[in-house]
PDB file of N, CA and C in Angstrom:
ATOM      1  N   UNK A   1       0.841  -1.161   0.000  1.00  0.00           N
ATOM      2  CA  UNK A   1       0.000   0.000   0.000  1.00  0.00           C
ATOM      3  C   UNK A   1       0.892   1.232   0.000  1.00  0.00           C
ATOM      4  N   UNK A   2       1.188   2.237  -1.209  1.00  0.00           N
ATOM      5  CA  UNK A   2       1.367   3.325  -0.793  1.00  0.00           C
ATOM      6  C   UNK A   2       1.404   4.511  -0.261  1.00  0.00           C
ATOM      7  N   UNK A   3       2.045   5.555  -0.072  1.00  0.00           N
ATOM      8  CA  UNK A   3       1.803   6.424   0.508  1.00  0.00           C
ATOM      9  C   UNK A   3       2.503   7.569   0.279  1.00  0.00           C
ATOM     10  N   UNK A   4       1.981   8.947  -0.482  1.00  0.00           N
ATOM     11  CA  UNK A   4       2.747   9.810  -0.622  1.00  0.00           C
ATOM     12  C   UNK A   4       2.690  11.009   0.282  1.00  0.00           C
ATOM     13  N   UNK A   5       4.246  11.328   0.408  1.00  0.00           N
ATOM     14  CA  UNK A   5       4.596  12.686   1.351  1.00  0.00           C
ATOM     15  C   UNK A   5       3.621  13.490   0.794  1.00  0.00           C
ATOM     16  N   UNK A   6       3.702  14.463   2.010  1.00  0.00           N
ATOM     17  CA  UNK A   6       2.501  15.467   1.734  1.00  0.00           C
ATOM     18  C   UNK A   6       3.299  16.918   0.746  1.00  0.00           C
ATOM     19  N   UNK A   7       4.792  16.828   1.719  1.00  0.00           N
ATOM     20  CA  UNK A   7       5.754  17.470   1.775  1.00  0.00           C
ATOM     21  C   UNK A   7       6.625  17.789   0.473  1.00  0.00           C
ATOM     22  N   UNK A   8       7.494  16.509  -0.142  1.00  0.00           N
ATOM     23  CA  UNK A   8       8.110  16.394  -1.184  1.00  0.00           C
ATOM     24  C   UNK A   8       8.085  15.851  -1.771  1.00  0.00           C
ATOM     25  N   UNK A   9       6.418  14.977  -1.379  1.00  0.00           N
ATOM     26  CA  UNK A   9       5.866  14.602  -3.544  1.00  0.00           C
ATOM     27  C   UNK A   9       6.310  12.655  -3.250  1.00  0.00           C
ATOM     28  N   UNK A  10       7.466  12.275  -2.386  1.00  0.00           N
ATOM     29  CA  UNK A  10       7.702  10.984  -2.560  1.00  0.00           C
ATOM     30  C   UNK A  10       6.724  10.005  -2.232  1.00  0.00           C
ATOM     31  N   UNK A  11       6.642   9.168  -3.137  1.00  0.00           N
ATOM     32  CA  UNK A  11       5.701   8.629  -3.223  1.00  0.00           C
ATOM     33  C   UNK A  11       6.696   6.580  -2.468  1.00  0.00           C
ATOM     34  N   UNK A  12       6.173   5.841  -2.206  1.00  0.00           N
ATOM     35  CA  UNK A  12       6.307   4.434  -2.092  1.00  0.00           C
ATOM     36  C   UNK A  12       6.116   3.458  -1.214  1.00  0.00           C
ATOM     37  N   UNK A  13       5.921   2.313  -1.012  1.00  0.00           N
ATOM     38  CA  UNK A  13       5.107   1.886   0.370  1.00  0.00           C
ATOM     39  C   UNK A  13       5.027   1.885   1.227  1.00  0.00           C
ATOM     40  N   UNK A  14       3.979   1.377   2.178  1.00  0.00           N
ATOM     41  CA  UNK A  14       3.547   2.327   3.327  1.00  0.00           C
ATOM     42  C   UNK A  14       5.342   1.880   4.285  1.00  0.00           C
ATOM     43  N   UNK A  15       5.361   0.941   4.107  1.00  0.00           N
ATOM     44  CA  UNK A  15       6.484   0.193   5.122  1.00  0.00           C
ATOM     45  C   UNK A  15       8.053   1.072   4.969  1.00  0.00           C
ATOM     46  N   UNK A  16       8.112   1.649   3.859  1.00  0.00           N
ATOM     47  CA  UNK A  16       9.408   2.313   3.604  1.00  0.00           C
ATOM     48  C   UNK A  16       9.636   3.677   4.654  1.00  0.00           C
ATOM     49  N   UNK A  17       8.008   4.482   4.803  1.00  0.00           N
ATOM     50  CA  UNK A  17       8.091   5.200   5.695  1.00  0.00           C
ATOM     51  C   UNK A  17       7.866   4.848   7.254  1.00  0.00           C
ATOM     52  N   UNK A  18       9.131   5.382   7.869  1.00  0.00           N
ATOM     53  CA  UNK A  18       9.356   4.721   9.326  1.00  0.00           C
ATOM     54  C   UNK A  18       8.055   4.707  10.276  1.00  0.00           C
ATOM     55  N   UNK A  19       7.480   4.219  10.605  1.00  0.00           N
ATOM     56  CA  UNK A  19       6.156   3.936  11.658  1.00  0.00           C
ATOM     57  C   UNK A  19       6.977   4.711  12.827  1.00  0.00           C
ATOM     58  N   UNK A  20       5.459   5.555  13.184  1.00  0.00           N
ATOM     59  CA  UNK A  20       5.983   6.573  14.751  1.00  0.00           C
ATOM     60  C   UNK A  20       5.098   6.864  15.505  1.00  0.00           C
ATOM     61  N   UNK A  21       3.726   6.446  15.400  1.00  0.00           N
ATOM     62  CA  UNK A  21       2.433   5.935  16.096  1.00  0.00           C
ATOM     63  C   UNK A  21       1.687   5.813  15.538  1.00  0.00           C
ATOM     64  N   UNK A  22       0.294   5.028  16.360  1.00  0.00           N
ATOM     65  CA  UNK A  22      -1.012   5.367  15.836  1.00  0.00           C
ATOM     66  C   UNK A  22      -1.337   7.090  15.963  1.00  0.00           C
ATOM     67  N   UNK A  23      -2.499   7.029  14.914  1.00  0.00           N
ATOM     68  CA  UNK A  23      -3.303   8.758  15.177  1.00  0.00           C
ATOM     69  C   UNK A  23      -4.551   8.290  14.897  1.00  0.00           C
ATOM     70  N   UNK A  24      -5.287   8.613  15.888  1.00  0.00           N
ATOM     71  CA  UNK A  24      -6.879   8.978  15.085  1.00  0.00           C
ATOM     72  C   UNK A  24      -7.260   7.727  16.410  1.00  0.00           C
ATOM     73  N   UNK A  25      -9.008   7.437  15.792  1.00  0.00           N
ATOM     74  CA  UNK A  25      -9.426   6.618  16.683  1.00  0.00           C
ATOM     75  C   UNK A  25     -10.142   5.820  16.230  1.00  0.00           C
ATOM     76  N   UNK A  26     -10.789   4.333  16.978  1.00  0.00           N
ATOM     77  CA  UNK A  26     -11.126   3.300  15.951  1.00  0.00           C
ATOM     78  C   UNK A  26     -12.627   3.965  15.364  1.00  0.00           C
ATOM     79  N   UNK A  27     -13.337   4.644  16.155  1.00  0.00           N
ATOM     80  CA  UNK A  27     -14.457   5.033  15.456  1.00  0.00           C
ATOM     81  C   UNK A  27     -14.458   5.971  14.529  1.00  0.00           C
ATOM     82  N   UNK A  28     -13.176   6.717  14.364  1.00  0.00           N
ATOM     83  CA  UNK A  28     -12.908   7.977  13.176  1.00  0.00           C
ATOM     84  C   UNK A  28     -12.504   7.131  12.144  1.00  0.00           C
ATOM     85  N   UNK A  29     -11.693   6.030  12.448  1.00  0.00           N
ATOM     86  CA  UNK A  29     -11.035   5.524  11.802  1.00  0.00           C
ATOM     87  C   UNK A  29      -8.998   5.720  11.906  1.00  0.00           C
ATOM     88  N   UNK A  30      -8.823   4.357  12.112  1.00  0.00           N
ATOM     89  CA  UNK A  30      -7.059   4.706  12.349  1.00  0.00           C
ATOM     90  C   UNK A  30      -6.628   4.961  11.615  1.00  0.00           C
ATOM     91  N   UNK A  31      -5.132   5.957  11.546  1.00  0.00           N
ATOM     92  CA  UNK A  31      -4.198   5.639  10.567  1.00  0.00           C
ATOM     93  C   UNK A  31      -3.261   5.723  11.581  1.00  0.00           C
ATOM     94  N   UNK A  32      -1.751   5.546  10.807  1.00  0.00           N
ATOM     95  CA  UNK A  32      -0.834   5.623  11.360  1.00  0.00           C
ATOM     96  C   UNK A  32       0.428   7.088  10.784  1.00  0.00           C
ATOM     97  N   UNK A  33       0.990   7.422  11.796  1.00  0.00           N
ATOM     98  CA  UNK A  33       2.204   8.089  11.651  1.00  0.00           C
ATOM     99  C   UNK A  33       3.440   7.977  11.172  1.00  0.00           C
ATOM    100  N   UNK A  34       3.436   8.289  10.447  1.00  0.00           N
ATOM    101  CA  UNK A  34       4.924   7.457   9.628  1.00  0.00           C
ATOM    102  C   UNK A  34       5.912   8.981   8.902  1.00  0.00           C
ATOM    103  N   UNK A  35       7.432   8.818   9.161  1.00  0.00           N
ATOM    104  CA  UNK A  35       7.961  10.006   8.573  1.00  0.00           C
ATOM    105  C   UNK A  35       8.894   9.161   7.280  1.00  0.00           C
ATOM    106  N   UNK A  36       8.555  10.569   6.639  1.00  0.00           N
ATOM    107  CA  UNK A  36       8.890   9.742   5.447  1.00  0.00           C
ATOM    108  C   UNK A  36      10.491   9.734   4.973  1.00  0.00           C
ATOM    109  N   UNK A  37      11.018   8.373   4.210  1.00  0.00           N
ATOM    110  CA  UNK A  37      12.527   8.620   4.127  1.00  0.00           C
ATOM    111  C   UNK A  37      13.085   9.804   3.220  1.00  0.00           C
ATOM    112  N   UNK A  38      12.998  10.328   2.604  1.00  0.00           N
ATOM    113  CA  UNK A  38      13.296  11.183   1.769  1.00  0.00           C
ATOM    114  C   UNK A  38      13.604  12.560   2.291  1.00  0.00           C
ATOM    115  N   UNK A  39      12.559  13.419   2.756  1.00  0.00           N
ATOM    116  CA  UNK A  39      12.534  14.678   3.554  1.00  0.00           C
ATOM    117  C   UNK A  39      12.137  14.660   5.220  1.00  0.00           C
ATOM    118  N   UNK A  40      11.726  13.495   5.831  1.00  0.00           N
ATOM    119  CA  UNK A  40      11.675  13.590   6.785  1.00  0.00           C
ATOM    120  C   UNK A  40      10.920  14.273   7.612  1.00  0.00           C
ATOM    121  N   UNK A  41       9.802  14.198   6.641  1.00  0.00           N
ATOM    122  CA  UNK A  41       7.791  15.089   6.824  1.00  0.00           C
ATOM    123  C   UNK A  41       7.036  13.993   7.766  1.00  0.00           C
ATOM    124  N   UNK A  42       6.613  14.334   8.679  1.00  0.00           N
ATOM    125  CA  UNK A  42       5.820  13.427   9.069  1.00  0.00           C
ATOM    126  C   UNK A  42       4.173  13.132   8.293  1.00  0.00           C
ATOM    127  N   UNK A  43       3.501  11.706   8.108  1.00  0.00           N
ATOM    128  CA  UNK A  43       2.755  11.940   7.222  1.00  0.00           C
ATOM    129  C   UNK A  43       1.863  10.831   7.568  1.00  0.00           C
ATOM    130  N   UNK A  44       0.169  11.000   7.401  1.00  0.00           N
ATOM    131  CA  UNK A  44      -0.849  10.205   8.007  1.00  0.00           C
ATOM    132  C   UNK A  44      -0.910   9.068   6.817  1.00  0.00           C
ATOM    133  N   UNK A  45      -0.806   7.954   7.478  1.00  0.00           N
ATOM    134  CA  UNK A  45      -1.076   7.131   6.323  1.00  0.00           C
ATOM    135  C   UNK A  45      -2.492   6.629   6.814  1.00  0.00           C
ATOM    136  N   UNK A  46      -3.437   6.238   5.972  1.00  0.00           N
ATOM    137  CA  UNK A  46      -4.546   5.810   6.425  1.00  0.00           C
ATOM    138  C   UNK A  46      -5.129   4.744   5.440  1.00  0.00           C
ATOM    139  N   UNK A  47      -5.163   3.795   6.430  1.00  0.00           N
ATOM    140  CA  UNK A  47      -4.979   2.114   5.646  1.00  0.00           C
ATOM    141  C   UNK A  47      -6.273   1.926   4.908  1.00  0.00           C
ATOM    142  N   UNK A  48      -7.331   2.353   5.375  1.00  0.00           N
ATOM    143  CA  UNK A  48      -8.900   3.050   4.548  1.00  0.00           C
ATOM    144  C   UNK A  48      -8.982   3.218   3.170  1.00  0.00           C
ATOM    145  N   UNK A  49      -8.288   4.560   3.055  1.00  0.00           N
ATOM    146  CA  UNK A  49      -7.751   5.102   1.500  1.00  0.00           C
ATOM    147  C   UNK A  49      -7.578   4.172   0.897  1.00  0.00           C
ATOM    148  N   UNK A  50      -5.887   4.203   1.494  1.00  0.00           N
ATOM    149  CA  UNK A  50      -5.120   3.222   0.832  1.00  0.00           C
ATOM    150  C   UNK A  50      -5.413   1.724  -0.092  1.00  0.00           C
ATOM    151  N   UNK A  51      -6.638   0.879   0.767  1.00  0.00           N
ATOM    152  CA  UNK A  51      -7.846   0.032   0.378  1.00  0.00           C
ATOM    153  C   UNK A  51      -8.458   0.600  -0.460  1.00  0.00           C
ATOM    154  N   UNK A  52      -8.693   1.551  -0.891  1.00  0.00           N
ATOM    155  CA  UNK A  52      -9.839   1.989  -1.923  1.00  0.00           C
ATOM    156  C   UNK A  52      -8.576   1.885  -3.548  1.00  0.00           C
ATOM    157  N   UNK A  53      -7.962   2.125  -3.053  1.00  0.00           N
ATOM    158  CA  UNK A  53      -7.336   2.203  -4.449  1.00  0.00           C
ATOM    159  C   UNK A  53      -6.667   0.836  -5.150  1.00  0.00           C
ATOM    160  N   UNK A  54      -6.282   0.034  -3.850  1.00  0.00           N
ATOM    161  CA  UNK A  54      -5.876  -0.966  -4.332  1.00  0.00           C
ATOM    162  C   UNK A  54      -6.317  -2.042  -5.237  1.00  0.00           C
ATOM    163  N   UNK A  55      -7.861  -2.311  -5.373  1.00  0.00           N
ATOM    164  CA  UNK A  55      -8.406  -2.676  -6.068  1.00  0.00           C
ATOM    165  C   UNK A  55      -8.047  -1.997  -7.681  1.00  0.00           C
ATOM    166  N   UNK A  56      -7.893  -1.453  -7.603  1.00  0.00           N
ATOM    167  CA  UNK A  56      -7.988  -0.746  -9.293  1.00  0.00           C
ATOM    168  C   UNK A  56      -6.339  -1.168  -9.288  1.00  0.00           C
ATOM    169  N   UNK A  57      -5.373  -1.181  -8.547  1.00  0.00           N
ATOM    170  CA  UNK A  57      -3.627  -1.795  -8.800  1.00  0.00           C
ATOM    171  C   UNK A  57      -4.259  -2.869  -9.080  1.00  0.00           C
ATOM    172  N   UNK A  58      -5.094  -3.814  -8.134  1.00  0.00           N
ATOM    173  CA  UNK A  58      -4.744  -5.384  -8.666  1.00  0.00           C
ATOM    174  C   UNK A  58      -4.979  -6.006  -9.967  1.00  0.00           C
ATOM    175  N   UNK A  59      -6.315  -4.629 -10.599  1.00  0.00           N
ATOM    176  CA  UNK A  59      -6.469  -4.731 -12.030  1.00  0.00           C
ATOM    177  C   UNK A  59      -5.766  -4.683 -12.918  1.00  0.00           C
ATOM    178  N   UNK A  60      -4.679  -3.259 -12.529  1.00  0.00           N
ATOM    179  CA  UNK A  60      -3.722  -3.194 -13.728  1.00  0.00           C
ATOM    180  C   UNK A  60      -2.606  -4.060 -13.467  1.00  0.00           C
ATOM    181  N   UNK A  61      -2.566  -4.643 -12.300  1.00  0.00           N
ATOM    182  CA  UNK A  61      -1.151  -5.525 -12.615  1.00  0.00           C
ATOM    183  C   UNK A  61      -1.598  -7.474 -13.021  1.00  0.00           C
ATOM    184  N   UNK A  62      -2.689  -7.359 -12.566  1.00  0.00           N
ATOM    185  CA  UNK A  62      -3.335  -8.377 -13.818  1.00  0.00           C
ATOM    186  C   UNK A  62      -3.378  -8.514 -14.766  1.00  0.00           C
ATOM    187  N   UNK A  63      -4.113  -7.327 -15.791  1.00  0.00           N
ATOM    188  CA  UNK A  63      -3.639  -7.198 -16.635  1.00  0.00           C
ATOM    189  C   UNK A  63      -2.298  -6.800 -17.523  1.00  0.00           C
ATOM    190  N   UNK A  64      -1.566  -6.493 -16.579  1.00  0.00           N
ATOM    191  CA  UNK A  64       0.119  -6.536 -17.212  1.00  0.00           C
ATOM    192  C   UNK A  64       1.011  -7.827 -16.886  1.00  0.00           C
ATOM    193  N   UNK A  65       0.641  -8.942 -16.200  1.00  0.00           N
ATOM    194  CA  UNK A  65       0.841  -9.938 -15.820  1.00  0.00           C
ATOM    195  C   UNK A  65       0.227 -10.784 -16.650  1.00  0.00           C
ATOM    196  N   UNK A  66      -1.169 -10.869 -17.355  1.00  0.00           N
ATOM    197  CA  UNK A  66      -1.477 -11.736 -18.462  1.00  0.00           C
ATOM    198  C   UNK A  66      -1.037 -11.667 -19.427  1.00  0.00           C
ATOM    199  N   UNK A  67      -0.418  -9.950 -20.142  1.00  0.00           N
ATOM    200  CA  UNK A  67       0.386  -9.337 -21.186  1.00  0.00           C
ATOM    201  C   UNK A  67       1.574 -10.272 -21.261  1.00  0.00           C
ATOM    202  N   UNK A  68       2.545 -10.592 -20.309  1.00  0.00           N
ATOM    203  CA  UNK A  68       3.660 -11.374 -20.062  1.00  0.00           C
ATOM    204  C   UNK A  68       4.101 -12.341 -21.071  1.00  0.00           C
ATOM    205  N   UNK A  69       4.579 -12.394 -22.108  1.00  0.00           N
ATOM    206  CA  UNK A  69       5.101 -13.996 -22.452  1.00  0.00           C
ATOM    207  C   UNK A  69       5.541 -14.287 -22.013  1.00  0.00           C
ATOM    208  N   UNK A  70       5.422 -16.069 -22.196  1.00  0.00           N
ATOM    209  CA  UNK A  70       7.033 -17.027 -21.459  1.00  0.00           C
ATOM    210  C   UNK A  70       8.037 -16.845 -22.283  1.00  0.00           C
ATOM    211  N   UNK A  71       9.221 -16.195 -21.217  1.00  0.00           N
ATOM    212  CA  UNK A  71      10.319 -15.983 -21.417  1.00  0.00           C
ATOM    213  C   UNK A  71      11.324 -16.590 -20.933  1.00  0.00           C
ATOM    214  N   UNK A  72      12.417 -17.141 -21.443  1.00  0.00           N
ATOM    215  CA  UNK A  72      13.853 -17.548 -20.430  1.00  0.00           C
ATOM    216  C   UNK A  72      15.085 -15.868 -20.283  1.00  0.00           C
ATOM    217  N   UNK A  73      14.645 -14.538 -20.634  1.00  0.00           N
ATOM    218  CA  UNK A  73      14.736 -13.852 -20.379  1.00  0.00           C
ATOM    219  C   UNK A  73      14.351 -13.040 -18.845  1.00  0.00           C
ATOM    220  N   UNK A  74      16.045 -13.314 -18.645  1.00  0.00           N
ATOM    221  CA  UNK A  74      15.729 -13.074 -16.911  1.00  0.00           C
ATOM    222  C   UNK A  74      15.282 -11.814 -16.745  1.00  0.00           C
ATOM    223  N   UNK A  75      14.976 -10.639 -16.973  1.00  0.00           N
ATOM    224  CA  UNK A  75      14.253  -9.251 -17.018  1.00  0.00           C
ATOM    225  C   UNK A  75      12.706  -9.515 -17.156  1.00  0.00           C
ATOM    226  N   UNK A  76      12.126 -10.349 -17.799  1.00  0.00           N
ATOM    227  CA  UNK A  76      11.112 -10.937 -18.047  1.00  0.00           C
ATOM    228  C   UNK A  76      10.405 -11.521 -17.055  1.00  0.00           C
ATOM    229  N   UNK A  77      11.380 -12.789 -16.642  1.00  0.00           N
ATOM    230  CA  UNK A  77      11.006 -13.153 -15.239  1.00  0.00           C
ATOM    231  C   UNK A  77      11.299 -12.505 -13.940  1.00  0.00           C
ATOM    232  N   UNK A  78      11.986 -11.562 -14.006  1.00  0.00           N
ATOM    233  CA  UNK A  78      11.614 -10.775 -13.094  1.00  0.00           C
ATOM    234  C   UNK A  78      10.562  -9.818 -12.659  1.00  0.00           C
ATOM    235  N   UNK A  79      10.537  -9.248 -13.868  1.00  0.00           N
ATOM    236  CA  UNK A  79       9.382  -8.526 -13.667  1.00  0.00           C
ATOM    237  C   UNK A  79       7.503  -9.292 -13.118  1.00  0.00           C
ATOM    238  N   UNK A  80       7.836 -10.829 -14.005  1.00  0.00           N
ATOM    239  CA  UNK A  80       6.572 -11.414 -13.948  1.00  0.00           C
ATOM    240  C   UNK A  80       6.677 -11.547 -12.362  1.00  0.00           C
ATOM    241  N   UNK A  81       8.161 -11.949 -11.294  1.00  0.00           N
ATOM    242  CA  UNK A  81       7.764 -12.838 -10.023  1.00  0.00           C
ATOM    243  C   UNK A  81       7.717 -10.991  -9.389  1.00  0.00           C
ATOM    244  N   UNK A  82       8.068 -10.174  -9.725  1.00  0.00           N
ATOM    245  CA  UNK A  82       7.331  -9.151  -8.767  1.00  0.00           C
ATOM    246  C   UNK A  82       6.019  -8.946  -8.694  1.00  0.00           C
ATOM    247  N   UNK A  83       5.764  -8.722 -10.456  1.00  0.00           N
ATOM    248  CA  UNK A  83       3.944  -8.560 -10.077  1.00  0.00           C
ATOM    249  C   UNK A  83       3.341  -9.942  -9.305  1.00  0.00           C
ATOM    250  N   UNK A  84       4.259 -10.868  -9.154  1.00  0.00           N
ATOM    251  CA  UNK A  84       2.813 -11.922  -8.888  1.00  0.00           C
ATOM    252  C   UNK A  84       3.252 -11.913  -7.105  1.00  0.00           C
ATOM    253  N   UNK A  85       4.424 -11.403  -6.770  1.00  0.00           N
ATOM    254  CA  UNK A  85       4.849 -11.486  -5.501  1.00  0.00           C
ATOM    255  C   UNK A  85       3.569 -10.303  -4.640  1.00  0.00           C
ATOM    256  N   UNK A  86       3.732  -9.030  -5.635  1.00  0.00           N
ATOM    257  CA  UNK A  86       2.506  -8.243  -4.981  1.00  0.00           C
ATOM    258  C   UNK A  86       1.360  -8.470  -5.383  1.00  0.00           C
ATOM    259  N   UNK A  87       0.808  -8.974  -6.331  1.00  0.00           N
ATOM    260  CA  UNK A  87      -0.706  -9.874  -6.238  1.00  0.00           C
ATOM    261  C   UNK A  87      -0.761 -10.322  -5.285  1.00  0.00           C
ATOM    262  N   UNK A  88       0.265 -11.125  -4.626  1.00  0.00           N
ATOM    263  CA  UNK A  88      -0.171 -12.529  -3.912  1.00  0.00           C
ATOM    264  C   UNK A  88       0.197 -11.758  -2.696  1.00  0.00           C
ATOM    265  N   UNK A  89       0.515 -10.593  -2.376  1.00  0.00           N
ATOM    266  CA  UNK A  89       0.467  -9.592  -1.261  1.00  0.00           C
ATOM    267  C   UNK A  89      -0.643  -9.274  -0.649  1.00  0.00           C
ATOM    268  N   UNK A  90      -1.412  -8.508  -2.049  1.00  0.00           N
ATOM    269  CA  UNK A  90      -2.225  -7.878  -1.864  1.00  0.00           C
ATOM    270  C   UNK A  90      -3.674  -8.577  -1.594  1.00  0.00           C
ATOM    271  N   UNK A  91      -3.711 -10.321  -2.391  1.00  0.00           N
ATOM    272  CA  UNK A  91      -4.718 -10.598  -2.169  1.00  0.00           C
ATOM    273  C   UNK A  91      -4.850 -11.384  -0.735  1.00  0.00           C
ATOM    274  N   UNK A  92      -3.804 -11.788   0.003  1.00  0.00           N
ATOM    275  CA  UNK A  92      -4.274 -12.269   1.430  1.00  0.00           C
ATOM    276  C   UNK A  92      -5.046 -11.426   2.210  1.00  0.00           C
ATOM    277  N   UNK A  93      -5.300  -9.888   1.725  1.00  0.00           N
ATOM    278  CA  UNK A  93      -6.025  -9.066   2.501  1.00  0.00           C
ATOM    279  C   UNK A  93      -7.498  -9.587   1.776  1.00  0.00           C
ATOM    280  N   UNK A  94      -7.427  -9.350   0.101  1.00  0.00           N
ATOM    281  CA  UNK A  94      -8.474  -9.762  -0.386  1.00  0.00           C
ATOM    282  C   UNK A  94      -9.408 -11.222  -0.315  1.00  0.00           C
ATOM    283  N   UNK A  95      -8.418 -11.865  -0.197  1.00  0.00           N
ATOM    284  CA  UNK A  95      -8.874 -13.291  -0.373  1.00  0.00           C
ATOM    285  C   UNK A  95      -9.873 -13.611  -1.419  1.00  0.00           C
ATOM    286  N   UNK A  96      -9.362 -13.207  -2.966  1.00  0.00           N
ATOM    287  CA  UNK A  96     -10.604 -13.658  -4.218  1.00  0.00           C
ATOM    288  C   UNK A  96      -9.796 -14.434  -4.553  1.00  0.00           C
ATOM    289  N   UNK A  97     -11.057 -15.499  -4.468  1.00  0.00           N
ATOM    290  CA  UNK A  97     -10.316 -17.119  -5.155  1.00  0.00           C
ATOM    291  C   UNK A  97      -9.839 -17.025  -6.988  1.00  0.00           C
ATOM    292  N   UNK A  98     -10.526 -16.519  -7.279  1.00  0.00           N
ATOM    293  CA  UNK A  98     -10.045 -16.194  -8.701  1.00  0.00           C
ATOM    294  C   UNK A  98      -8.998 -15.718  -9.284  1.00  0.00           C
ATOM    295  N   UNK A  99      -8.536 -14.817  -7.952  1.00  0.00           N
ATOM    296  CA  UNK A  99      -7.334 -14.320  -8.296  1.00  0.00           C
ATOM    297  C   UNK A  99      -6.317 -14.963  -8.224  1.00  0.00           C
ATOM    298  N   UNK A 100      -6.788 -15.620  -6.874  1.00  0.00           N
ATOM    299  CA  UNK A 100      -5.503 -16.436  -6.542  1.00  0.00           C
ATOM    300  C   UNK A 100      -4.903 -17.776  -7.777  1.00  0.00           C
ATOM    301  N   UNK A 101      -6.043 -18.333  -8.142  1.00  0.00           N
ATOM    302  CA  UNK A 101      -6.210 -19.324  -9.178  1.00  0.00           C
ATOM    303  C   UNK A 101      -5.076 -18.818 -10.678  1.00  0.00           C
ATOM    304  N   UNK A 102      -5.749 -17.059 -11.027  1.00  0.00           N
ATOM    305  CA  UNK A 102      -4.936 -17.038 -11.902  1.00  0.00           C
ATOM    306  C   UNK A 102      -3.661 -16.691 -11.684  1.00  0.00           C
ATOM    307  N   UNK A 103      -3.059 -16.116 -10.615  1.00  0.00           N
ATOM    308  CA  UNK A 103      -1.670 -15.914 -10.067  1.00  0.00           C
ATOM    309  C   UNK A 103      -1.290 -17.256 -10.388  1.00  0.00           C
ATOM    310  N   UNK A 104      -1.671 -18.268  -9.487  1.00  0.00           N
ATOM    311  CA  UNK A 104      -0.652 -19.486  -9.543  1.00  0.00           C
ATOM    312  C   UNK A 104      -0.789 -20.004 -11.136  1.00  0.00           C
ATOM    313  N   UNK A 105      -1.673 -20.236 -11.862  1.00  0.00           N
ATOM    314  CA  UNK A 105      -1.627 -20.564 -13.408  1.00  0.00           C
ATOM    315  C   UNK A 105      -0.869 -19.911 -14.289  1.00  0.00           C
ATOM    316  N   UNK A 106      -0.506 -17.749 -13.767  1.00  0.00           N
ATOM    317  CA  UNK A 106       0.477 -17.710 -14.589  1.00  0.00           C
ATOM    318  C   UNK A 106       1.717 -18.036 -13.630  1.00  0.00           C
ATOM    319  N   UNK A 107       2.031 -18.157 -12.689  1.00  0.00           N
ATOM    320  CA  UNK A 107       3.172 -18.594 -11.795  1.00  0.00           C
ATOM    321  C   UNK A 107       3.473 -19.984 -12.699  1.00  0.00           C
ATOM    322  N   UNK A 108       3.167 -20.800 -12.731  1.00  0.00           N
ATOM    323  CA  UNK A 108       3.005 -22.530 -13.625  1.00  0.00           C
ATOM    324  C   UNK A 108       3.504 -21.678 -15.067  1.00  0.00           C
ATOM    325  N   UNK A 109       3.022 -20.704 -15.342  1.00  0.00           N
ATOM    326  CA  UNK A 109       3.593 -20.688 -16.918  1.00  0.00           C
ATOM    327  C   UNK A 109       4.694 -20.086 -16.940  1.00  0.00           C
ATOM    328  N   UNK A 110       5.134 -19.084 -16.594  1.00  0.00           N
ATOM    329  CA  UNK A 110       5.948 -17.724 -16.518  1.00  0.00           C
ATOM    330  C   UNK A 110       7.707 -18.390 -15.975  1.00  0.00           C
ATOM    331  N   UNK A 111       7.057 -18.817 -14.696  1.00  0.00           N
ATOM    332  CA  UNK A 111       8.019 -19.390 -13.798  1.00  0.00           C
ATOM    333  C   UNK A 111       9.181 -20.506 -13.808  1.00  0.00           C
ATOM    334  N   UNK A 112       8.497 -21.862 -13.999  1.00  0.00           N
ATOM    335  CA  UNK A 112       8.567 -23.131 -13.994  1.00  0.00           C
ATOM    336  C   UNK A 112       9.016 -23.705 -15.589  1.00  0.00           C
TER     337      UNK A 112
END
């Protein structure tokens, strides 16, 4: 899940920026405090958002993951085991069987 500074524009996942508390409350809704590596802004990440958008990533990296030929071109397979490393990230939150199905079918092609 990303997260961009408010400050200097850097943008990248939530985990890169250092965790420095909770803020907010469970009925407002949590986020967390995190300063970011770059400029060193402190900045609300809020895992809420962040969920709203992710759905529309898992689309496009589906569809750039079916784009894929089998390649023995290691740039190729790299790129394929990242997208399927963050599919298969993103969907333990999701848990759609479908997805998971086609991750591992192109994992079986791409990969192996």
């Amino acid at each position: 899940m990303d997260i961009t500074c408010h400050k200097c524009g850097h943008t990248a996942d939530h985990l890169e920026f250092t965790y420095l508390c909770k803020n907010g409350c469970p009925a407002c809704g949590e986020s967390d405090l995190r300063r970011c590596p770059r400029c060193g802004a402190e900045c609300v990440f809020s895992r809420a958002e962040s969920l709203e958008n992710e759905e529309q990533q898992m689309e496009e990296l589906s569809r750039t993951l079916a784009a894929i030929p089998r390649s023995n071109d290691p740039a190729v397979r790299d790129e394929a085991r990242r997208i399927i490393s963050r599919l298969s990230e993103m969907n333990r939150r999701w848990n759609i069987p479908q997805l998971g199905e086609f991750i591992m079918a192109r994992q079986r092609e791409l990969l192996f």
